[in-house]
Protein backbone atom coordinates (compact mmCIF):
# COMPACT_ATOMS: atom_id res chain seq x y z
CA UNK A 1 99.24 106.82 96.74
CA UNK A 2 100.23 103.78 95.33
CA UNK A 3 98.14 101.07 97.41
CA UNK A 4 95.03 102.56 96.08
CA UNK A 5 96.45 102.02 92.60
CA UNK A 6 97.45 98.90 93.26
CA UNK A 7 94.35 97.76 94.70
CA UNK A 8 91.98 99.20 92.08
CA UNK A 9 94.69 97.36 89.46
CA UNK A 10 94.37 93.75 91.15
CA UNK A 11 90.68 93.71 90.86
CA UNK A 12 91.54 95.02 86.81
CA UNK A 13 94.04 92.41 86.28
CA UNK A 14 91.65 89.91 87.66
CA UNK A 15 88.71 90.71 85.83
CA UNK A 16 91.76 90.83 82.62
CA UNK A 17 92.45 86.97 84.02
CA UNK A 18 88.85 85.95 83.65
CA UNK A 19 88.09 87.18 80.03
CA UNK A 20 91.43 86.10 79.02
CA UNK A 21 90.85 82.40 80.54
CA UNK A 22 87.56 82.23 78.66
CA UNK A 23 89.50 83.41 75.67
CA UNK A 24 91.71 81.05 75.63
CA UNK A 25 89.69 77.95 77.00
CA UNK A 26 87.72 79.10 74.15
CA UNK A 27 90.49 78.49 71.29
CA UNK A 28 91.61 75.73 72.53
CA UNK A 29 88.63 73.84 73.81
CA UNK A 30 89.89 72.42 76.94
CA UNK A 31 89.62 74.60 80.28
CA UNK A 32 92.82 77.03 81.10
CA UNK A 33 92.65 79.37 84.61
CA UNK A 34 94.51 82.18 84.71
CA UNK A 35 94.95 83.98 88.09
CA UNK A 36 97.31 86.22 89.02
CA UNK A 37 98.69 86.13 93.08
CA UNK A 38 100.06 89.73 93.25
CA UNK A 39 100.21 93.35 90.83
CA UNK A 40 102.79 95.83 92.09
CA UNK A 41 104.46 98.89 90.66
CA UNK A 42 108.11 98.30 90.15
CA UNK A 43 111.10 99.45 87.33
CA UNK A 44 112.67 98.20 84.58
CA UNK A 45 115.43 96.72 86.90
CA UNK A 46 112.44 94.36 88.83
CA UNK A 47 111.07 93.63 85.46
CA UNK A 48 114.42 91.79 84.57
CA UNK A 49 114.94 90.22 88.22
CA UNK A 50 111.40 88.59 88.05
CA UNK A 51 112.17 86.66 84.61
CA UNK A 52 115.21 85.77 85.67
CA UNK A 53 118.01 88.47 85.87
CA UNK A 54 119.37 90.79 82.97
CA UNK A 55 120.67 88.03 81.20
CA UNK A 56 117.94 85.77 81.40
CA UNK A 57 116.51 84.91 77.51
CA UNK A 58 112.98 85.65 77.53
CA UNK A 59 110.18 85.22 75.20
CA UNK A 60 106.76 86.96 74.81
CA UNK A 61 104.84 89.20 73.07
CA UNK A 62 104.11 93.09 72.80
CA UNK A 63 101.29 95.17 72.49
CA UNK A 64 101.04 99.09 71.84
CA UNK A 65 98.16 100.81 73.12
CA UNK A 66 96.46 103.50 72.01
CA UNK A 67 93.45 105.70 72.78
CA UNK A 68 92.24 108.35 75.03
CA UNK A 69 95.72 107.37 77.11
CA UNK A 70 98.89 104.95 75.62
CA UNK A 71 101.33 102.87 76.71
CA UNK A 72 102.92 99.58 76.45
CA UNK A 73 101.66 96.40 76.91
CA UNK A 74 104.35 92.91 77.27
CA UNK A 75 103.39 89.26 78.07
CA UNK A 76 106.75 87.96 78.89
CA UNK A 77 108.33 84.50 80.23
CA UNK A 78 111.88 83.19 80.83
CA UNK A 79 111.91 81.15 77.36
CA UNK A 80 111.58 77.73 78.92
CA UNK A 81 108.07 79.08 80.75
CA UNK A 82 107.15 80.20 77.28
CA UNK A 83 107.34 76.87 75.93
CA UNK A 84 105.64 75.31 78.67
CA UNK A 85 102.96 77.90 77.44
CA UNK A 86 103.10 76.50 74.62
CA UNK A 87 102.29 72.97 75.23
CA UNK A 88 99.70 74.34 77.63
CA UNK A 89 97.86 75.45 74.48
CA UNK A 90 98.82 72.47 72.79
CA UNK A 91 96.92 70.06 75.30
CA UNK A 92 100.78 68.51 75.09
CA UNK A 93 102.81 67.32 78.05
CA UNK A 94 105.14 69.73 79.42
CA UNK A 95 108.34 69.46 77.95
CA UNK A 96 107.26 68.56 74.63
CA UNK A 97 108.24 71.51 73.37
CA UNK A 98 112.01 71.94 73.19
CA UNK A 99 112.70 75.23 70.59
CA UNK A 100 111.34 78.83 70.36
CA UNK A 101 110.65 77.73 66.51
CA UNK A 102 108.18 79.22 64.10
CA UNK A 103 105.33 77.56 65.55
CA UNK A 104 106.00 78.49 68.94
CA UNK A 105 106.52 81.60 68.71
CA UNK A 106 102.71 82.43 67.08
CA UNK A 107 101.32 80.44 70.00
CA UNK A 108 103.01 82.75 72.09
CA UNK A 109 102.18 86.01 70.35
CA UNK A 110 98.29 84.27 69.95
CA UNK A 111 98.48 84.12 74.35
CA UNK A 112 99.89 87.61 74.60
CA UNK A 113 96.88 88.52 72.06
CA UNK A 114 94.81 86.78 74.09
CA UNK A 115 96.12 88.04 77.45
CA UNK A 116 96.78 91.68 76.45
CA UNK A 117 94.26 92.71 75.03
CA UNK A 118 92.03 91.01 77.83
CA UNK A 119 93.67 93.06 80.10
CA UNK A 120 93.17 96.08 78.36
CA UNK A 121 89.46 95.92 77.65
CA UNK A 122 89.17 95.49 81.37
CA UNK A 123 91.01 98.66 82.21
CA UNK A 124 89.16 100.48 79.65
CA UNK A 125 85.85 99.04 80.84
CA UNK A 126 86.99 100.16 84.42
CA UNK A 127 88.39 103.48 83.92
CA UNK A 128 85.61 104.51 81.10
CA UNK A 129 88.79 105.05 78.50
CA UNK A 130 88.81 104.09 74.77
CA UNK A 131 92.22 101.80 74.57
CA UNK A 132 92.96 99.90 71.55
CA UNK A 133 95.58 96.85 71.51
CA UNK A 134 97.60 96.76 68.27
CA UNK A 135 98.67 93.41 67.24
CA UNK A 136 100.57 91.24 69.12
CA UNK A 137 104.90 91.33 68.03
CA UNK A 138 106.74 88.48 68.71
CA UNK A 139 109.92 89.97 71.25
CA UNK A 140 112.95 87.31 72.25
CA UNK A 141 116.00 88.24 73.54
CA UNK A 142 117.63 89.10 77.02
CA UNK A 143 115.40 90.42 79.78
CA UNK A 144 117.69 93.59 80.04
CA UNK A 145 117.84 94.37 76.02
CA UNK A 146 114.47 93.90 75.82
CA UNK A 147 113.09 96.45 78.65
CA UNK A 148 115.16 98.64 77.52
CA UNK A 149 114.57 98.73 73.98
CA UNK A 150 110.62 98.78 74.33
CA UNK A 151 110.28 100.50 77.44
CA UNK A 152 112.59 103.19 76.52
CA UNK A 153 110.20 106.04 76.33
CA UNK A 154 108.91 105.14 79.74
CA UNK A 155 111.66 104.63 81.44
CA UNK A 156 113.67 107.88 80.68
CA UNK A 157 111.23 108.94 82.80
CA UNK A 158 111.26 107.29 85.41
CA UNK A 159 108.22 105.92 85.04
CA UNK A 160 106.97 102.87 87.30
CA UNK A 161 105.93 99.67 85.61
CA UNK A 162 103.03 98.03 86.64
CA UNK A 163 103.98 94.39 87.42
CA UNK A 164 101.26 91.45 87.03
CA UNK A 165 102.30 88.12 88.30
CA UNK A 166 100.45 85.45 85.84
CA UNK A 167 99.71 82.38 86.86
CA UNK A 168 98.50 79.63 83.58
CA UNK A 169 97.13 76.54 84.56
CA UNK A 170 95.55 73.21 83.36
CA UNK A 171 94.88 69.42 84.12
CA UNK A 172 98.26 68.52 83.10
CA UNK A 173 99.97 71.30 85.42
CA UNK A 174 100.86 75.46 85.36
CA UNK A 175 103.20 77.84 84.57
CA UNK A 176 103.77 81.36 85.02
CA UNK A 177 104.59 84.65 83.35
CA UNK A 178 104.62 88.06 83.84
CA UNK A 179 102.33 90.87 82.40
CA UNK A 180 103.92 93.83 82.25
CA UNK A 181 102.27 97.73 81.53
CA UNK A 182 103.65 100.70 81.18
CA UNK A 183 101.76 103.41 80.84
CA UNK A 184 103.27 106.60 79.80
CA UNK A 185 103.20 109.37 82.05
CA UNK A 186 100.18 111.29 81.25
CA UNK A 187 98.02 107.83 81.36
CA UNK A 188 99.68 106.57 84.55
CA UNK A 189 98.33 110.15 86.11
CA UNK A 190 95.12 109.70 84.90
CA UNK A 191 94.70 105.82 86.93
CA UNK A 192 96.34 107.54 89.64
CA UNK A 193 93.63 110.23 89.54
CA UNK A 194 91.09 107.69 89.15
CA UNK A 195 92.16 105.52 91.78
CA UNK A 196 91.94 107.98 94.29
């Protein structure tokens, strides 16, 4: 059951990739791709293994959603792929960047906005559901503190994670991240149903 899901999820996250590269080309005024090698269902443990381990300090940005289905929504990087990010946006040099500060953090929460609610807008568009982003929150801390705490809902039961692999990627160079949705369990039936 799950290969149809993922498949009909790749070409969603790609379409997501496309509008969110325009998005963001668009802000900035310089070109940024966005392509994402590989969507898989996984758990809150693979979540924290792919940025790093449970102890890894990550930085992103979280998005409820809401609608005719809801769930979760989390752009999220080990925090020195977030400030790569950052200079990404910046048209800076990676490396410039050196400290999750004030400013850093909005252009993160700006490229989960960005990103997110790209994403979601191509799910709805694909599966004929109103979903509506809420505004993007700011979320740094460890990997393992943070699934927990906004995934808790989700994953009490048992409910699979869908895992985007999100590639970012200029003239100057790329860097990646992870999207991360959770669906709760009534709205993960419902793309189940719809993949089939």
């Amino acid at each position: 059951m799950a290969a149809p899901l993922t498949t009909q999820l790749m070409a969603i996250a790609n379409d997501g990739a496309v509008r969110a590269g325009r998005g963001l080309s668009g802000l900035i005024g310089e070109e940024i791709a966005i392509r994402v090698p590989e969507v898989r269902l996984g758990t809150r443990g693979d979540v924290c293994s792919a940025v790093g381990g449970d102890d890894a300090l990550v930085l992103g940005a979280y998005l409820g959603v809401s609608g005719d289905v809801s769930g979760h929504v989390m752009l999220l990087f080990p925090e020195s792929r977030a400030l790569e990010c950052v200079d990404l946006m910046c048209g800076q040099p990676p490396g410039t960047t050196t400290d999750a500060d004030e400013f850093a953090q909005s252009a993160i929460a700006e490229l989960g906005n960005i990103v997110g609610s790209a994403f979601v807008n191509a799910l709805a568009d694909a599966t004929n559901l109103s979903l509506h982003p809420s505004p993007p929150t700011v979320v740094r801390d460890l990997a393992m503190a943070l699934v927990q705490s906004v995934y808790a809902e989700v994953l009490a039961q048992d409910g699979p994670v869908v895992i985007i692999d999100t590639v970012f990627e200029d003239t100057r160079g790329e860097t990646a991240g992870l999207l991360i949705l959770a669906p709760d369990p009534p709205a993960l039936a419902r793309l189940q149903e719809l993949a089939a």
